[in-house]
C-alpha atoms as a PDB file:
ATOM      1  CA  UNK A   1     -93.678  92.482  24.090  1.00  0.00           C
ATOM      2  CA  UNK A   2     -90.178  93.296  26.474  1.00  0.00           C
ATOM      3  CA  UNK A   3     -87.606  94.087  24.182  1.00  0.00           C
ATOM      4  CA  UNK A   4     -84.193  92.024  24.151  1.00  0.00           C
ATOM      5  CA  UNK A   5     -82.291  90.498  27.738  1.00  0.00           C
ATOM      6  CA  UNK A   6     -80.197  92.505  29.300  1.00  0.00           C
ATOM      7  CA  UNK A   7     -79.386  90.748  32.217  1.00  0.00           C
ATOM      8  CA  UNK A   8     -80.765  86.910  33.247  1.00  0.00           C
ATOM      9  CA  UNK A   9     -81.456  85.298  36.128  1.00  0.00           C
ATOM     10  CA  UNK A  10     -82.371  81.880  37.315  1.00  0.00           C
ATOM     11  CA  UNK A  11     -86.517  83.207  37.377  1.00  0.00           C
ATOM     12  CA  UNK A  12     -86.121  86.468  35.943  1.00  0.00           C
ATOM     13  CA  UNK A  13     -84.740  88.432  33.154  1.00  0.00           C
ATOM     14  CA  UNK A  14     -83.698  92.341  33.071  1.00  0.00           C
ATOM     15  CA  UNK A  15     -84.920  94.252  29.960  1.00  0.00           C
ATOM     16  CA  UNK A  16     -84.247  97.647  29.080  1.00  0.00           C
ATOM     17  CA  UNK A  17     -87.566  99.317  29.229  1.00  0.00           C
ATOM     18  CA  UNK A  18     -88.733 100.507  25.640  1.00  0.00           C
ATOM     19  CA  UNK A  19     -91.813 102.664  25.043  1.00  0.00           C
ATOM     20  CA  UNK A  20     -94.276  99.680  24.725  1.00  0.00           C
ATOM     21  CA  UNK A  21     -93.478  99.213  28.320  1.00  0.00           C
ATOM     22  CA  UNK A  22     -94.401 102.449  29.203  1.00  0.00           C
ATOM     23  CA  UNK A  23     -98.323 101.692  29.794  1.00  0.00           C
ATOM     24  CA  UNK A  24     -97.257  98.864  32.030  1.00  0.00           C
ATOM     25  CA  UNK A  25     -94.956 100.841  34.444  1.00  0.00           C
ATOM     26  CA  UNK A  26     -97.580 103.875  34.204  1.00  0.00           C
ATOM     27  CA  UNK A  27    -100.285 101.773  35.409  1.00  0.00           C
ATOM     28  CA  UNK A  28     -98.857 100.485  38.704  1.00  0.00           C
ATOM     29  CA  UNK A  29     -96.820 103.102  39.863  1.00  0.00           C
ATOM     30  CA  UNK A  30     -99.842 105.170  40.281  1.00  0.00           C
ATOM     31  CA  UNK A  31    -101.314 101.537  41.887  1.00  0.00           C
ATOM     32  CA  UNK A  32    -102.205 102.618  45.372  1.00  0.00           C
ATOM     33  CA  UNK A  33    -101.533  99.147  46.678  1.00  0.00           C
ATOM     34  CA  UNK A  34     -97.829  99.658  44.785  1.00  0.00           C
ATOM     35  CA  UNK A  35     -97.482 103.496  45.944  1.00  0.00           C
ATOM     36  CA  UNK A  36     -98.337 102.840  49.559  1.00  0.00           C
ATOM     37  CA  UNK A  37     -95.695 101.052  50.461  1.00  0.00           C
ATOM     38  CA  UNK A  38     -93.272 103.177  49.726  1.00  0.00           C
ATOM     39  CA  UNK A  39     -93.700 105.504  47.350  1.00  0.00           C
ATOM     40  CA  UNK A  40     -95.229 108.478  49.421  1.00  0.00           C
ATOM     41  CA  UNK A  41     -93.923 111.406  47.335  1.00  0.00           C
ATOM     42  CA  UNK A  42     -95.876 110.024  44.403  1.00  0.00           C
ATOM     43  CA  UNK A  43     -98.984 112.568  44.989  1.00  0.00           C
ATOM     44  CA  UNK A  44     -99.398 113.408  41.298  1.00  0.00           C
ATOM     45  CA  UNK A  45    -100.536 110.828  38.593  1.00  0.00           C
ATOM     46  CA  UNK A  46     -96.990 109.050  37.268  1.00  0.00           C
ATOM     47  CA  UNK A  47     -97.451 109.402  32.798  1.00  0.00           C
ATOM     48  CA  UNK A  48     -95.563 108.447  30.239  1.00  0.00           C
ATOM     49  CA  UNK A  49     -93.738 111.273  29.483  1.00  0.00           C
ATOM     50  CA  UNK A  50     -92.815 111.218  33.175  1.00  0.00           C
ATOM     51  CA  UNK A  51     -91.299 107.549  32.268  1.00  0.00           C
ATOM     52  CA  UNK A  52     -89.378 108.779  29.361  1.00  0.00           C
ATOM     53  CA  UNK A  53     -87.979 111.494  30.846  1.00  0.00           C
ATOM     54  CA  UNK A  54     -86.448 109.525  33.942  1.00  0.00           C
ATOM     55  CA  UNK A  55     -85.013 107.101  31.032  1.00  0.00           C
ATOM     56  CA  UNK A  56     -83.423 110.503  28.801  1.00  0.00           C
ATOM     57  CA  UNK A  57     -81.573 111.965  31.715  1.00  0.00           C
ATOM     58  CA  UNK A  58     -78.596 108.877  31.273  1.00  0.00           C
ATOM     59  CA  UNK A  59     -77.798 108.575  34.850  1.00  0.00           C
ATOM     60  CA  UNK A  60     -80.529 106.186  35.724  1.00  0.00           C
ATOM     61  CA  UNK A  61     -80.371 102.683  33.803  1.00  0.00           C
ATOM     62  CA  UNK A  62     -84.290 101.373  34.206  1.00  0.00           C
ATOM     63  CA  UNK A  63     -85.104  97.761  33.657  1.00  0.00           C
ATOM     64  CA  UNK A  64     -88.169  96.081  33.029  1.00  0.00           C
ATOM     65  CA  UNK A  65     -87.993  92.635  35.544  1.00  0.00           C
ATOM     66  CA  UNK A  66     -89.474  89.597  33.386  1.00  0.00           C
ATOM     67  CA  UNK A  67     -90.664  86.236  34.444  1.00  0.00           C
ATOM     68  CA  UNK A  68     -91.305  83.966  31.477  1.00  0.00           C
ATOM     69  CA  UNK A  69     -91.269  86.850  29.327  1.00  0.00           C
ATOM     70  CA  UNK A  70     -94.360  88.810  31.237  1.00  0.00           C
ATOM     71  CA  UNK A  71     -93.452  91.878  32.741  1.00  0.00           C
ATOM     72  CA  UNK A  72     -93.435  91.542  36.964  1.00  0.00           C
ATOM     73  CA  UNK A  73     -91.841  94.733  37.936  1.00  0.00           C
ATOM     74  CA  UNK A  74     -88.907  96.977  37.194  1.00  0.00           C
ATOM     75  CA  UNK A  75     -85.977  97.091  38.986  1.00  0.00           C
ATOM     76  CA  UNK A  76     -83.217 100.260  38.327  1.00  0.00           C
ATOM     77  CA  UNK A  77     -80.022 101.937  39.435  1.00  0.00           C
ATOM     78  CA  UNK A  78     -80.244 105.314  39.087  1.00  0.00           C
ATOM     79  CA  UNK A  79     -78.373 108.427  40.230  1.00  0.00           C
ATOM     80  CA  UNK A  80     -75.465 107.093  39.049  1.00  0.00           C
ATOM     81  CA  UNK A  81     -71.941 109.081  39.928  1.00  0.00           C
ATOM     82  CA  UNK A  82     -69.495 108.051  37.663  1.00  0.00           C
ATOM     83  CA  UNK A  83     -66.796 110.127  39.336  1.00  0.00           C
ATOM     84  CA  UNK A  84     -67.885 109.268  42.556  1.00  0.00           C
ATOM     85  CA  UNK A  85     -68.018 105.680  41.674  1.00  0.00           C
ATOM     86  CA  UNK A  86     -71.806 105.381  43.034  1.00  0.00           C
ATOM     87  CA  UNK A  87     -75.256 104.821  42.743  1.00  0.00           C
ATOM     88  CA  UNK A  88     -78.970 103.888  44.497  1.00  0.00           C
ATOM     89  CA  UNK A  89     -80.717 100.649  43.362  1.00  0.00           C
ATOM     90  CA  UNK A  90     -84.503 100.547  43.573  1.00  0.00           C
ATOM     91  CA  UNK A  91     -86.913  97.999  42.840  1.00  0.00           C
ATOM     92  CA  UNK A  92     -90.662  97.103  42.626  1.00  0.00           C
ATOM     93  CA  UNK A  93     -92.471  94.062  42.219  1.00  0.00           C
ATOM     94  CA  UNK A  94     -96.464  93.931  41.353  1.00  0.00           C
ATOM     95  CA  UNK A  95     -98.027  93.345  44.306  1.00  0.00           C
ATOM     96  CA  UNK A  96     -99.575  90.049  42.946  1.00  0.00           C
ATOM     97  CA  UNK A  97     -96.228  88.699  41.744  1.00  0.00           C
ATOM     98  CA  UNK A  98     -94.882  89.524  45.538  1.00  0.00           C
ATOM     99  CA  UNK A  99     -93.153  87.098  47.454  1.00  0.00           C
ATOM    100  CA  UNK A 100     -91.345  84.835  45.514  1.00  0.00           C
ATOM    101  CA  UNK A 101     -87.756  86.137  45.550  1.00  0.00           C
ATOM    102  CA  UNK A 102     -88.421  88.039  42.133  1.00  0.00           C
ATOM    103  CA  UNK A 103     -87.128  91.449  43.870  1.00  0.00           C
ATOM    104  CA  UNK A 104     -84.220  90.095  45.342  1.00  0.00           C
ATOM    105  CA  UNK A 105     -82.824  88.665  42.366  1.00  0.00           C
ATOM    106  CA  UNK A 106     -83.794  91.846  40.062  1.00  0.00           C
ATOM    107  CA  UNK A 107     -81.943  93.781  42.576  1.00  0.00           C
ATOM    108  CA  UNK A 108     -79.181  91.243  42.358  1.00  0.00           C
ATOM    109  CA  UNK A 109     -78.885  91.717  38.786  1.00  0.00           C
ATOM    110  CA  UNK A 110     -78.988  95.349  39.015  1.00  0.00           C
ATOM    111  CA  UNK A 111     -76.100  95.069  41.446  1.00  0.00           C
ATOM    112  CA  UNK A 112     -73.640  92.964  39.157  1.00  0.00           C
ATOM    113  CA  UNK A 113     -74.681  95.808  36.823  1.00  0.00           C
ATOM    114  CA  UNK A 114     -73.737  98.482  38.874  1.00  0.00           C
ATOM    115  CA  UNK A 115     -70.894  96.790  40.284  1.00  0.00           C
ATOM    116  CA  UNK A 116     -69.129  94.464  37.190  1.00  0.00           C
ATOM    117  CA  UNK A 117     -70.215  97.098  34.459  1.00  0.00           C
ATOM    118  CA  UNK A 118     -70.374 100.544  35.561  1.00  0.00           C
ATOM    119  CA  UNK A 119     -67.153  99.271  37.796  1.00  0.00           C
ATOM    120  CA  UNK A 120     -68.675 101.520  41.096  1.00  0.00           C
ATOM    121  CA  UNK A 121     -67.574 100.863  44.583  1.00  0.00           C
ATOM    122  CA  UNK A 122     -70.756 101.437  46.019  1.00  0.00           C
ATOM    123  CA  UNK A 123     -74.553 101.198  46.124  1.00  0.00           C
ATOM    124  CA  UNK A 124     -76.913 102.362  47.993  1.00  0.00           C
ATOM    125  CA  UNK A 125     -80.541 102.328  48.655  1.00  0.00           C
ATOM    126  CA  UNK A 126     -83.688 103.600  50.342  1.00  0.00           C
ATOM    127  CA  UNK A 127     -86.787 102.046  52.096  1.00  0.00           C
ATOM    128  CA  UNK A 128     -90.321 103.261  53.809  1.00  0.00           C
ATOM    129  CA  UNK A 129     -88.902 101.766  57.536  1.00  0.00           C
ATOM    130  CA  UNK A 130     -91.855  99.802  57.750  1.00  0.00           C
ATOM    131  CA  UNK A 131     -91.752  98.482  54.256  1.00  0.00           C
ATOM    132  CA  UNK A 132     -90.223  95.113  55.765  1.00  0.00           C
ATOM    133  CA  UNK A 133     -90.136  93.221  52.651  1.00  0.00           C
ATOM    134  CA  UNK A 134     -88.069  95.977  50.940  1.00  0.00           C
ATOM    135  CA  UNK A 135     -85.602  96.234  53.676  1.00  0.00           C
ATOM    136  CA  UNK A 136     -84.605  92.072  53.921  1.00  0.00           C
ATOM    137  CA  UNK A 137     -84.555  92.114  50.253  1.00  0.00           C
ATOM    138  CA  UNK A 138     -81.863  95.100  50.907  1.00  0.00           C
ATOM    139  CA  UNK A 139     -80.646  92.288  53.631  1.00  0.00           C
ATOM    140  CA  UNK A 140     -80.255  89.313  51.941  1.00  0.00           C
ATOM    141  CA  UNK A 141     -77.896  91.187  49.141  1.00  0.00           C
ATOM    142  CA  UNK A 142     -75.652  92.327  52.247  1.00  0.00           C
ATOM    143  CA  UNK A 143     -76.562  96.129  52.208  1.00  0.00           C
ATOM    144  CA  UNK A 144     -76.065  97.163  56.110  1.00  0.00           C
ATOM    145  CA  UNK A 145     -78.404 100.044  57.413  1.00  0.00           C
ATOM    146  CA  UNK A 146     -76.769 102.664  57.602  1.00  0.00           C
ATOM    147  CA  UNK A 147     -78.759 105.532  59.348  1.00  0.00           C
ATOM    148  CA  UNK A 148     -82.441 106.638  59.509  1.00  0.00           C
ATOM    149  CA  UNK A 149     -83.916 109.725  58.619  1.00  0.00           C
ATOM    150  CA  UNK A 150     -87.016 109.992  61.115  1.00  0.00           C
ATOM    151  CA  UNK A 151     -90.556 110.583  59.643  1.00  0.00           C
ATOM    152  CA  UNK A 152     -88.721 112.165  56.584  1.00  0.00           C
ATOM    153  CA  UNK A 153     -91.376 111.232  54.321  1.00  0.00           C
ATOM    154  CA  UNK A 154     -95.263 112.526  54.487  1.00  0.00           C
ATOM    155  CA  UNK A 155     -98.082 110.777  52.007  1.00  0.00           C
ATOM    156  CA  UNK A 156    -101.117 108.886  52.574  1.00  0.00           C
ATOM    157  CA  UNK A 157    -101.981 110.657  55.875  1.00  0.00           C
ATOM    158  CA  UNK A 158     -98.828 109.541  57.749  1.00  0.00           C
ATOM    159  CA  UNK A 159     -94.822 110.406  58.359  1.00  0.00           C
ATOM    160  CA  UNK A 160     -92.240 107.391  57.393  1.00  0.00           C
ATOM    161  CA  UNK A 161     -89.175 107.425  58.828  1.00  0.00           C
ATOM    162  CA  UNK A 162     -86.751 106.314  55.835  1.00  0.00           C
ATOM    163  CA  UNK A 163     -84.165 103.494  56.340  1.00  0.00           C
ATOM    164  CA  UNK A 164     -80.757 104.371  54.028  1.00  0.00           C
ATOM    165  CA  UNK A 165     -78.320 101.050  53.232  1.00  0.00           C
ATOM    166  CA  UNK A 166     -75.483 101.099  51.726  1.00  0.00           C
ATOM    167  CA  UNK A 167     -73.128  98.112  49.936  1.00  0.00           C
ATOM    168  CA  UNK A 168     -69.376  98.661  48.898  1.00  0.00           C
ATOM    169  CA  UNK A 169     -68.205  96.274  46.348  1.00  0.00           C
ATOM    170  CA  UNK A 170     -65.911  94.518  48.390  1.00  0.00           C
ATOM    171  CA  UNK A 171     -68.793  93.102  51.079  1.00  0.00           C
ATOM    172  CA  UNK A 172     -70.423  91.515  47.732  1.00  0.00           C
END
């Protein structure tokens, strides 16, 4: 069972992952349907200990994303700069909950986090180019592109070029 709200939405909550969640976020991260659309560095099996680790470092705030209390996806900032006043947001939603706005409001949520909270100026985030859902979900929250690192990423048999956005506290 997700432990206690963090943040709510109008369709989904934001949980603060506890161990118990660990077998859920273990199990489609290293979901090929889930890894190939964006996750190309992923080449190694993701464990447990890989999850808890990520969540011990303190700089990255990891969220389990909830819809009627089940577990949908997780949603994050991470890399977070105190000094420098900035962070990246990522997000993921199962690929059978897809579709239905669930990302874009996790990432909302995230971003009065990051924003109203951690009181940072900016945040940023990273997409597969052709990952289109990913980047209008980036859209819709009024992150601009800002550049495009060409075929930076190799997995799966192919290069991705990855698209970098950006959003300053004062476009929100």
């Amino acid at each position: 069972m997700p432990g206690p709200i963090f943040l709510e939405g109008e369709q989904v909550t934001l949980r603060a992952v506890q161990p118990e969640d660990y077998e859920f976020l273990v199990g489609n991260l290293n979901n090929p349907k889930l890894r190939h659309a964006g996750y190309e560095t992923v080449r190694t099996p993701v464990t447990e200990d890989d999850i808890a680790a990520k969540i011990e470092v303190g700089n990255h705030h990891m969220f389990l994303v909830c819809q009627d209390g089940t577990p949908v996806g997780c949603a994050s900032i991470k890399n977070i700069d105190l000094e420098g006043r900035k962070a990246e947001l990522g997000y993921w939603i199962t690929p059978d909950r897809q579709g239905n706005g669930c990302a874009t409001e996790a990432a909302d949520l995230c971003l009065t986090h990051a924003f109203d909270e951690l009181g940072l100026h900016k945040v940023w985030g990273r997409t597969v180019g052709d990952n289109e859902a990913s980047n209008r979900v980036l859209e819709k929250l009024g992150f601009q592109q800002e550049g495009v690192l060409r075929e930076h990423w190799y997995g799966f048999g192919r290069y991705v070029d990855e698209y970098r956005y950006g959003l300053l506290k004062s476009e929100r």
